[in-house]
Every structure is written in C-alpha cells, then in structure tokens.
N, C-alpha and C. Protein backbone atom coordinates (compact mmCIF):
# COMPACT_ATOMS: atom_id res chain seq x y z
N UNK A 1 203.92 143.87 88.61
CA UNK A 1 203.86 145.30 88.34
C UNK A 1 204.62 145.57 87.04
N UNK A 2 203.98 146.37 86.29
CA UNK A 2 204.51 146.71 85.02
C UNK A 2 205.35 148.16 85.09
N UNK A 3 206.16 148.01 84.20
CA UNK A 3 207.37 149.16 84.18
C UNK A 3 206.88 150.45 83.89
N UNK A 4 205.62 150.81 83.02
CA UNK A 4 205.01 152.18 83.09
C UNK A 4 204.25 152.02 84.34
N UNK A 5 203.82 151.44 85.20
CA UNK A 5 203.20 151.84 86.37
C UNK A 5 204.10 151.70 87.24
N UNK A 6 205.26 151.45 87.55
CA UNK A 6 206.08 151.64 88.50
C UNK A 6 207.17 152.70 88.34
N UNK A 7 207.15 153.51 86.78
CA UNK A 7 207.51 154.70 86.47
C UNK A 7 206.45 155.57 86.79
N UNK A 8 205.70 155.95 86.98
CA UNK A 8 204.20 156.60 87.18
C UNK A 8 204.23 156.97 88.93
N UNK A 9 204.11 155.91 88.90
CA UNK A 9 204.01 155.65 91.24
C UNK A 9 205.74 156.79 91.21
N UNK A 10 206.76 156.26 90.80
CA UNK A 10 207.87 156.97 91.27
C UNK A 10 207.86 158.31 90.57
N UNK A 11 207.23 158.94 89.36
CA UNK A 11 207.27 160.09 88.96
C UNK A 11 206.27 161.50 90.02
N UNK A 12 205.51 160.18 90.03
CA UNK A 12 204.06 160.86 91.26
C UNK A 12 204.73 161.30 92.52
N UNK A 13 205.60 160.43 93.21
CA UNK A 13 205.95 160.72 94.83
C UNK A 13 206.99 161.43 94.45
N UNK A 14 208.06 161.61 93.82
CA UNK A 14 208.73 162.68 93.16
C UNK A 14 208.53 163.80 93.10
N UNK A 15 207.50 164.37 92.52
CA UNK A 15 206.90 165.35 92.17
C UNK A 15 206.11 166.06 92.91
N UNK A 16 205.59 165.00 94.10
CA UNK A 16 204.66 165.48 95.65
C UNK A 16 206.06 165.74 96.55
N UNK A 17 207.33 165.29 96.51
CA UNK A 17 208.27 165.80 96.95
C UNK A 17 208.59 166.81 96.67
N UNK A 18 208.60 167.58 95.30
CA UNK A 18 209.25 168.61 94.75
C UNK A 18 207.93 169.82 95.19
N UNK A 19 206.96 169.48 95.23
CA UNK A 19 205.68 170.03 96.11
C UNK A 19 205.63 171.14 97.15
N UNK A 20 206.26 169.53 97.80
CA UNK A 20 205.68 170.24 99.09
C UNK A 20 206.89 171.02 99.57
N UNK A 21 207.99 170.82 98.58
CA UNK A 21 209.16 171.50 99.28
C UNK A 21 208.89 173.15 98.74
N UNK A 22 208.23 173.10 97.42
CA UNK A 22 208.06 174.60 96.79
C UNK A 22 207.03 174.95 98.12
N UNK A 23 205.61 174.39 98.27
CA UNK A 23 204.83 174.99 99.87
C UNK A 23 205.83 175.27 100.85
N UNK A 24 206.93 174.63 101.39
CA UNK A 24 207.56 175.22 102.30
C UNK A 24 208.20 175.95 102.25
N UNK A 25 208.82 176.57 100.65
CA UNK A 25 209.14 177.75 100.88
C UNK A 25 209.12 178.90 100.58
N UNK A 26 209.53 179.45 101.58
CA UNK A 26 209.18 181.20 101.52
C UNK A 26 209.14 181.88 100.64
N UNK A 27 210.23 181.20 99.46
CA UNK A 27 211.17 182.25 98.07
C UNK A 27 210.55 181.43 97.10
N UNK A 28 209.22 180.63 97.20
CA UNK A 28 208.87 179.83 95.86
C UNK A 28 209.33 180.72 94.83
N UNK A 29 208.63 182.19 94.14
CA UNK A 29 208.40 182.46 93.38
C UNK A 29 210.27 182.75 93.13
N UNK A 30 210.74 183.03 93.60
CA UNK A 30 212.07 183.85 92.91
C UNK A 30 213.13 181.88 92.46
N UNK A 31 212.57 180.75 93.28
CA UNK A 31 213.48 179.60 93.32
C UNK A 31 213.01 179.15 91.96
N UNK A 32 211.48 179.39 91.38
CA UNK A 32 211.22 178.68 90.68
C UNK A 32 211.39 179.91 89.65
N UNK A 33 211.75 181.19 89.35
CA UNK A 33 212.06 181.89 88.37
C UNK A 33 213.54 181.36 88.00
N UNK A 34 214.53 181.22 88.94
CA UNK A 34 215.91 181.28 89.20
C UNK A 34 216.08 179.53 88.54
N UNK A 35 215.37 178.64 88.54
CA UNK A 35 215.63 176.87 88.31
C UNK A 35 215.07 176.75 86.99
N UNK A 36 213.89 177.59 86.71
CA UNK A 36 213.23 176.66 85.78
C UNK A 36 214.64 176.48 84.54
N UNK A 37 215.17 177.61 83.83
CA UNK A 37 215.93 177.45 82.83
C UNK A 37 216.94 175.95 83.01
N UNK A 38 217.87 176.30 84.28
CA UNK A 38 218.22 174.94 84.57
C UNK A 38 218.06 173.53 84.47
N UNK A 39 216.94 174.07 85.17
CA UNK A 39 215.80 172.41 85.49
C UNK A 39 215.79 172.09 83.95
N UNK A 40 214.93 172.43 82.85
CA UNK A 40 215.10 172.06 82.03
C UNK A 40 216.03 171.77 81.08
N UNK A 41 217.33 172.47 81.18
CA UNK A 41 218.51 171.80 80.07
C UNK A 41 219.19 170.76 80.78
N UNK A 42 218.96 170.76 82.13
CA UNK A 42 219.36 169.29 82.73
C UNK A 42 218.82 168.05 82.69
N UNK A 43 217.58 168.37 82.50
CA UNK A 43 216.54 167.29 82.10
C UNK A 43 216.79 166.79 81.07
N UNK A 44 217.23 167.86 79.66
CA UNK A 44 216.97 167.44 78.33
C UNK A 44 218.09 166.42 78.17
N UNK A 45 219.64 167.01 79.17
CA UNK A 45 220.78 166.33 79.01
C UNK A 45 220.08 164.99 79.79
N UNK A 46 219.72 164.84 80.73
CA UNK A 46 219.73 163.42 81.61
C UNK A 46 219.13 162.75 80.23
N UNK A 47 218.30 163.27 79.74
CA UNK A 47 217.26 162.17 78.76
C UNK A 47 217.66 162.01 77.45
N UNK A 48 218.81 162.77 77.35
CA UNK A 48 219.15 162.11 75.97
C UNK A 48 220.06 161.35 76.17
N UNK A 49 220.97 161.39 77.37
CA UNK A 49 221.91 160.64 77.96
C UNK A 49 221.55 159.29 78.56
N UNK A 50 220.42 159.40 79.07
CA UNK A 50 220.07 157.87 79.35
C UNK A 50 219.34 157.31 78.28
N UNK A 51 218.93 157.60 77.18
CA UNK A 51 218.86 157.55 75.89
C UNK A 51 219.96 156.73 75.06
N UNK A 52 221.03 157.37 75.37
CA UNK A 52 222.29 157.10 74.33
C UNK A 52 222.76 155.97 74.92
N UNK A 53 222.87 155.80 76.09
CA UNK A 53 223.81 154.49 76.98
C UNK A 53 222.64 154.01 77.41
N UNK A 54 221.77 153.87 77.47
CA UNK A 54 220.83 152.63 77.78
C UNK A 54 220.95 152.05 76.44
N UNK A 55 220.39 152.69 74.88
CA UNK A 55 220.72 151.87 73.89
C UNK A 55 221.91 150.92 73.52
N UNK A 56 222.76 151.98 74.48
CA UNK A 56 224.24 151.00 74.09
C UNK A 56 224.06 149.91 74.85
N UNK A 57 223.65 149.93 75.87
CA UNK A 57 224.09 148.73 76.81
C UNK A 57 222.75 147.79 76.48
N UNK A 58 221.91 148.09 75.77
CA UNK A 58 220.86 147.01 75.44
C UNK A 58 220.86 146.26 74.36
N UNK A 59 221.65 147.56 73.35
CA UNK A 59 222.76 146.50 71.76
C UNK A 59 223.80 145.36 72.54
N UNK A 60 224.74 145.79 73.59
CA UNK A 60 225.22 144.77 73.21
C UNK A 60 224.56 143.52 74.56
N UNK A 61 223.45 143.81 74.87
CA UNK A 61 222.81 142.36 75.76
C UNK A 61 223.20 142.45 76.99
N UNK A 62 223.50 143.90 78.02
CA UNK A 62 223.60 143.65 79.22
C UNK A 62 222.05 144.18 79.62
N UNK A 63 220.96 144.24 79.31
CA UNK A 63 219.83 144.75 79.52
C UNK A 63 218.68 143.80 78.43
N UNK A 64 218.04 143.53 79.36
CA UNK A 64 216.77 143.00 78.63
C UNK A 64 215.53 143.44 79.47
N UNK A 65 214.38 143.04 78.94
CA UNK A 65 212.87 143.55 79.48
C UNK A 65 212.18 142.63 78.91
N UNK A 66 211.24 142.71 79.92
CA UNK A 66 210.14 141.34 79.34
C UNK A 66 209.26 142.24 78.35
N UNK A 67 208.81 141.43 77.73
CA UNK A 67 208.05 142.58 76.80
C UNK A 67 206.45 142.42 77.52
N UNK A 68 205.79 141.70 77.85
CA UNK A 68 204.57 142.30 78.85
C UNK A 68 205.02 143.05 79.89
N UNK A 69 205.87 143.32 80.50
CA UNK A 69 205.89 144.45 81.55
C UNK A 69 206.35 145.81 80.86
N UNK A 70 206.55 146.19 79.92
CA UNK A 70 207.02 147.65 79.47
C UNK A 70 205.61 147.89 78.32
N UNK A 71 205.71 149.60 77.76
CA UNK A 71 204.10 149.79 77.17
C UNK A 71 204.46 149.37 76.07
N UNK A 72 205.66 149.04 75.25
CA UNK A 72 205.77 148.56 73.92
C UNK A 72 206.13 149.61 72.89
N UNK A 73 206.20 150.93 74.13
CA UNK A 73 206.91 152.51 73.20
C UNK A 73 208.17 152.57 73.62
N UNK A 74 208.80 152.53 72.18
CA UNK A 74 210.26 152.44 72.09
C UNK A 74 211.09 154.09 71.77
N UNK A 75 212.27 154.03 72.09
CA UNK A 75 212.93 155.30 71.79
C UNK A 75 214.01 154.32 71.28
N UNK A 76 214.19 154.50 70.39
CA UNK A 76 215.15 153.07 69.54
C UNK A 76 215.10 151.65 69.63
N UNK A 77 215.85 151.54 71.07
CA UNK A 77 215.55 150.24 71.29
C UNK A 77 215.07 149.96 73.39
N UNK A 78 215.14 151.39 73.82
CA UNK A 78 214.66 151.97 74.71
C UNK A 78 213.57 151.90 75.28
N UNK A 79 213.00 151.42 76.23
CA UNK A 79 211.64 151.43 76.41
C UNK A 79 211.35 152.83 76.80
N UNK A 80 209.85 153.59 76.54
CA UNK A 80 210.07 154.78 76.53
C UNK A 80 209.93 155.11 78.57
N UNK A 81 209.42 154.14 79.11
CA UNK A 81 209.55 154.54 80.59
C UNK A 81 210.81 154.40 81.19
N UNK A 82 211.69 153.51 80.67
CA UNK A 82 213.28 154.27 81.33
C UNK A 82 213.62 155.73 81.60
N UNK A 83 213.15 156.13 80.57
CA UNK A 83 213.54 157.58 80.51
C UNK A 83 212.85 158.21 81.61
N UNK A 84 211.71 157.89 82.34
CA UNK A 84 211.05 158.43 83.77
C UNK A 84 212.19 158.59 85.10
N UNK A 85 213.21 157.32 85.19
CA UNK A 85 213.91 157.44 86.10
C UNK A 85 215.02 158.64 86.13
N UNK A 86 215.99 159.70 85.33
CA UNK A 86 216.73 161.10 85.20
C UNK A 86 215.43 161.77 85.32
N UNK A 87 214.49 161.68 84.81
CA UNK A 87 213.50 163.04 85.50
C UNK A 87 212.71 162.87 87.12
N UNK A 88 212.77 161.65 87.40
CA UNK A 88 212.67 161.41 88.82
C UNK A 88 213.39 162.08 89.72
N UNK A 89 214.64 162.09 89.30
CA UNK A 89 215.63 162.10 90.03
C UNK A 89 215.68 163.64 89.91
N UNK A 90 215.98 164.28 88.46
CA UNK A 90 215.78 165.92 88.54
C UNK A 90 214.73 166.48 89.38
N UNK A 91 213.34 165.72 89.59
CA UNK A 91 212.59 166.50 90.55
C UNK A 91 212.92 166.10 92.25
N UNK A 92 213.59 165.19 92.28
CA UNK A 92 213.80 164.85 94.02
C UNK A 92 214.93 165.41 94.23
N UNK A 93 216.08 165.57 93.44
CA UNK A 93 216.80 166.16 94.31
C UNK A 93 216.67 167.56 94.67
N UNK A 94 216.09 168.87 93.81
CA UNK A 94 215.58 170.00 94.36
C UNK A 94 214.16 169.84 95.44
N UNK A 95 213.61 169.25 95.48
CA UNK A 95 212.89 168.42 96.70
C UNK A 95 212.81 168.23 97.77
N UNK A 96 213.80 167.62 97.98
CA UNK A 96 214.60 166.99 99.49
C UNK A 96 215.27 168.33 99.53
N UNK A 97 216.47 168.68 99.00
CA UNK A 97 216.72 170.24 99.23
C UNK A 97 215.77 171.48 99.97
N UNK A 98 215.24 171.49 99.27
CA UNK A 98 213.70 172.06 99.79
C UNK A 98 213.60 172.03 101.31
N UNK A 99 213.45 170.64 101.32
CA UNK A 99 212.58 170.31 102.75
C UNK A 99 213.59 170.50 103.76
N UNK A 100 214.43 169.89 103.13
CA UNK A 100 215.92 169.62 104.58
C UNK A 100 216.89 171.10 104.91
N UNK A 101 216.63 172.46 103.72
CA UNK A 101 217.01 173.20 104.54
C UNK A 101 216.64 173.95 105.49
N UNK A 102 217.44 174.73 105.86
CA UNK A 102 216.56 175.38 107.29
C UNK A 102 216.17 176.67 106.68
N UNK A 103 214.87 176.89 107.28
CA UNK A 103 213.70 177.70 106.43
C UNK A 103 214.61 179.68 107.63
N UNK A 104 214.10 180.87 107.17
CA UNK A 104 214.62 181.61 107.35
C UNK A 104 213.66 181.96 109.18
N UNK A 105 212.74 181.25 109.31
CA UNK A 105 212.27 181.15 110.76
C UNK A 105 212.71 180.37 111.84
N UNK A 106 213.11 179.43 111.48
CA UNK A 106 213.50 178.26 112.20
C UNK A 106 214.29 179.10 113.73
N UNK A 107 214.07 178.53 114.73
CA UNK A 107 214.78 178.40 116.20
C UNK A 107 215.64 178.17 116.55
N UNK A 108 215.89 177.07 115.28
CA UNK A 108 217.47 176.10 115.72
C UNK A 108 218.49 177.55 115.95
N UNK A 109 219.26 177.04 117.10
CA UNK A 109 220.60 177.87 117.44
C UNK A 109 221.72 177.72 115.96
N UNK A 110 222.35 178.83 116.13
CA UNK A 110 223.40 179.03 115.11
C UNK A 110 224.90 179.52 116.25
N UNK A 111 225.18 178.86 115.07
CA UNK A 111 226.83 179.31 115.52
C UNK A 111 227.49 180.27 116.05
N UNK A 112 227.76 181.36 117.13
CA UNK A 112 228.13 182.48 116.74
C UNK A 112 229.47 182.59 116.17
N UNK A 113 229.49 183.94 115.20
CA UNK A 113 231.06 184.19 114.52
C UNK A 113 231.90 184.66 115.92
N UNK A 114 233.20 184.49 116.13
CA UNK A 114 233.97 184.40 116.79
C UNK A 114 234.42 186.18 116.85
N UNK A 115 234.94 186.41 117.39
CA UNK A 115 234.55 188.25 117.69
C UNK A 115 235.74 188.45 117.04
N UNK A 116 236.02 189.75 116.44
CA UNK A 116 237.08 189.93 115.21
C UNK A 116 237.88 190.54 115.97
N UNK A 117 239.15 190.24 116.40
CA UNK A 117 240.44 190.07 117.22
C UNK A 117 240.45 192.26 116.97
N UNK A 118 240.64 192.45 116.27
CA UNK A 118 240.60 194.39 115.53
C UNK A 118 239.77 195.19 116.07
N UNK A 119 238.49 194.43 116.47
CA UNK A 119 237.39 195.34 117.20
C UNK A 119 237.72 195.27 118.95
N UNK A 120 238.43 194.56 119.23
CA UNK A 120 238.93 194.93 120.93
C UNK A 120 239.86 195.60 121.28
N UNK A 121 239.36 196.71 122.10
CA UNK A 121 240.84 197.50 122.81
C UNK A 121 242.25 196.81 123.38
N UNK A 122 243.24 197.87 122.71
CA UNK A 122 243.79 196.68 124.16
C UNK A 122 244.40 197.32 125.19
N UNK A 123 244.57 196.51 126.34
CA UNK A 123 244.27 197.13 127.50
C UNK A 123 246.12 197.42 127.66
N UNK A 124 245.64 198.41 128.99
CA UNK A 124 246.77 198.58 129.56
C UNK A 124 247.70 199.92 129.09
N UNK A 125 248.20 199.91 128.04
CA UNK A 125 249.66 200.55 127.47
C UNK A 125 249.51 201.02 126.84
C-alpha cells in the first residue's frame, strides 16, 4: 500500500466520522457557523507545523520513505501526503465529539442537583 492511498482511506473514514456526527446533531447549523473559523486556523497551524518538524527530522535522517510508496510531491523535503495525517486528526476529533455526546433527547438518567440547604424551612422554633 502506498502512502497517498493510505492517506486517502484515513482522510475518507475521518471525514464520514465528522459526518455523521454533524447528521446527529441537532445544532448542525449554529456548530458549524461557531467551528468553521477555528477549524480552519487550526488546520493551517497543524500543517505548517507538521511541515516545519517533519522537515527537520527528515534533514537530519530520523525519517526516510521509500520513494515508490509516496506520489513524488514534495513540500521541501516533505512528502506532500504527510501533511493528510493533522487534518485527519482535525476532522476526528470534532467527530467522535459529535457522536459520544449526549444528544438533548436522550433518556439516560441525570444526576439530580442536591436541594439548596436556603430553600427549606426550618422546623420547630
């Protein structure tokens, strides 16, 4: 398996994560007014950042790549599908978020708050 198709497969299930979590919820439109600005200057930072220290660490020889498994598009000395894995990750973790919280229907029992000591009479005297 080559490194742009195994960036591809993980950008894909990523992104069907980040999906189906926007289908599940209720507040798509206000989550995705409220993230997009975010989403993107975090992105730009992950990718210039794994940019900057992947080059470093491939100058001085703790990183190599076969050259038939990567597409042969470089970002210095970078293969350009490294850079798939910080945007992977920017779309799964709002994703899983998504899915794993509890939606505003849900059944599950909640906690009750403990009764505020001020709101009881007190007896007697």
């Amino acid at each position: 398996m080559t490194y742009p198709l195994l960036s591809a497969a993980f950008l894909a299930l990523t992104a069907a994560v980040l999906v189906a979590g926007l289908v599940r919820a209720p507040d798509r439109a206000r989550l995705v007014a409220r993230w997009t600005v975010p989403a993107v200057v975090t992105g730009v930072v992950l990718v210039v950042l794994t940019a900057v220290f992947d080059n470093l660490m491939i100058a001085a020889g703790l990183m190599t790549y076969a050259s038939a498994a990567i597409s042969g598009v470089h970002l210095w000395l970078v293969p350009i599908e490294d850079l798939a894995y910080p945007v992977a990750g920017l779309l799964l973790l709002p994703g899983l978020w998504l899915l794993l919280r509890p939606r505003p229907d849900d059944t599950t029992p909640t906690r009750e708050r403990p009764a505020d000591s001020r709101t009881h009479e007190r007896s007697g005297r």
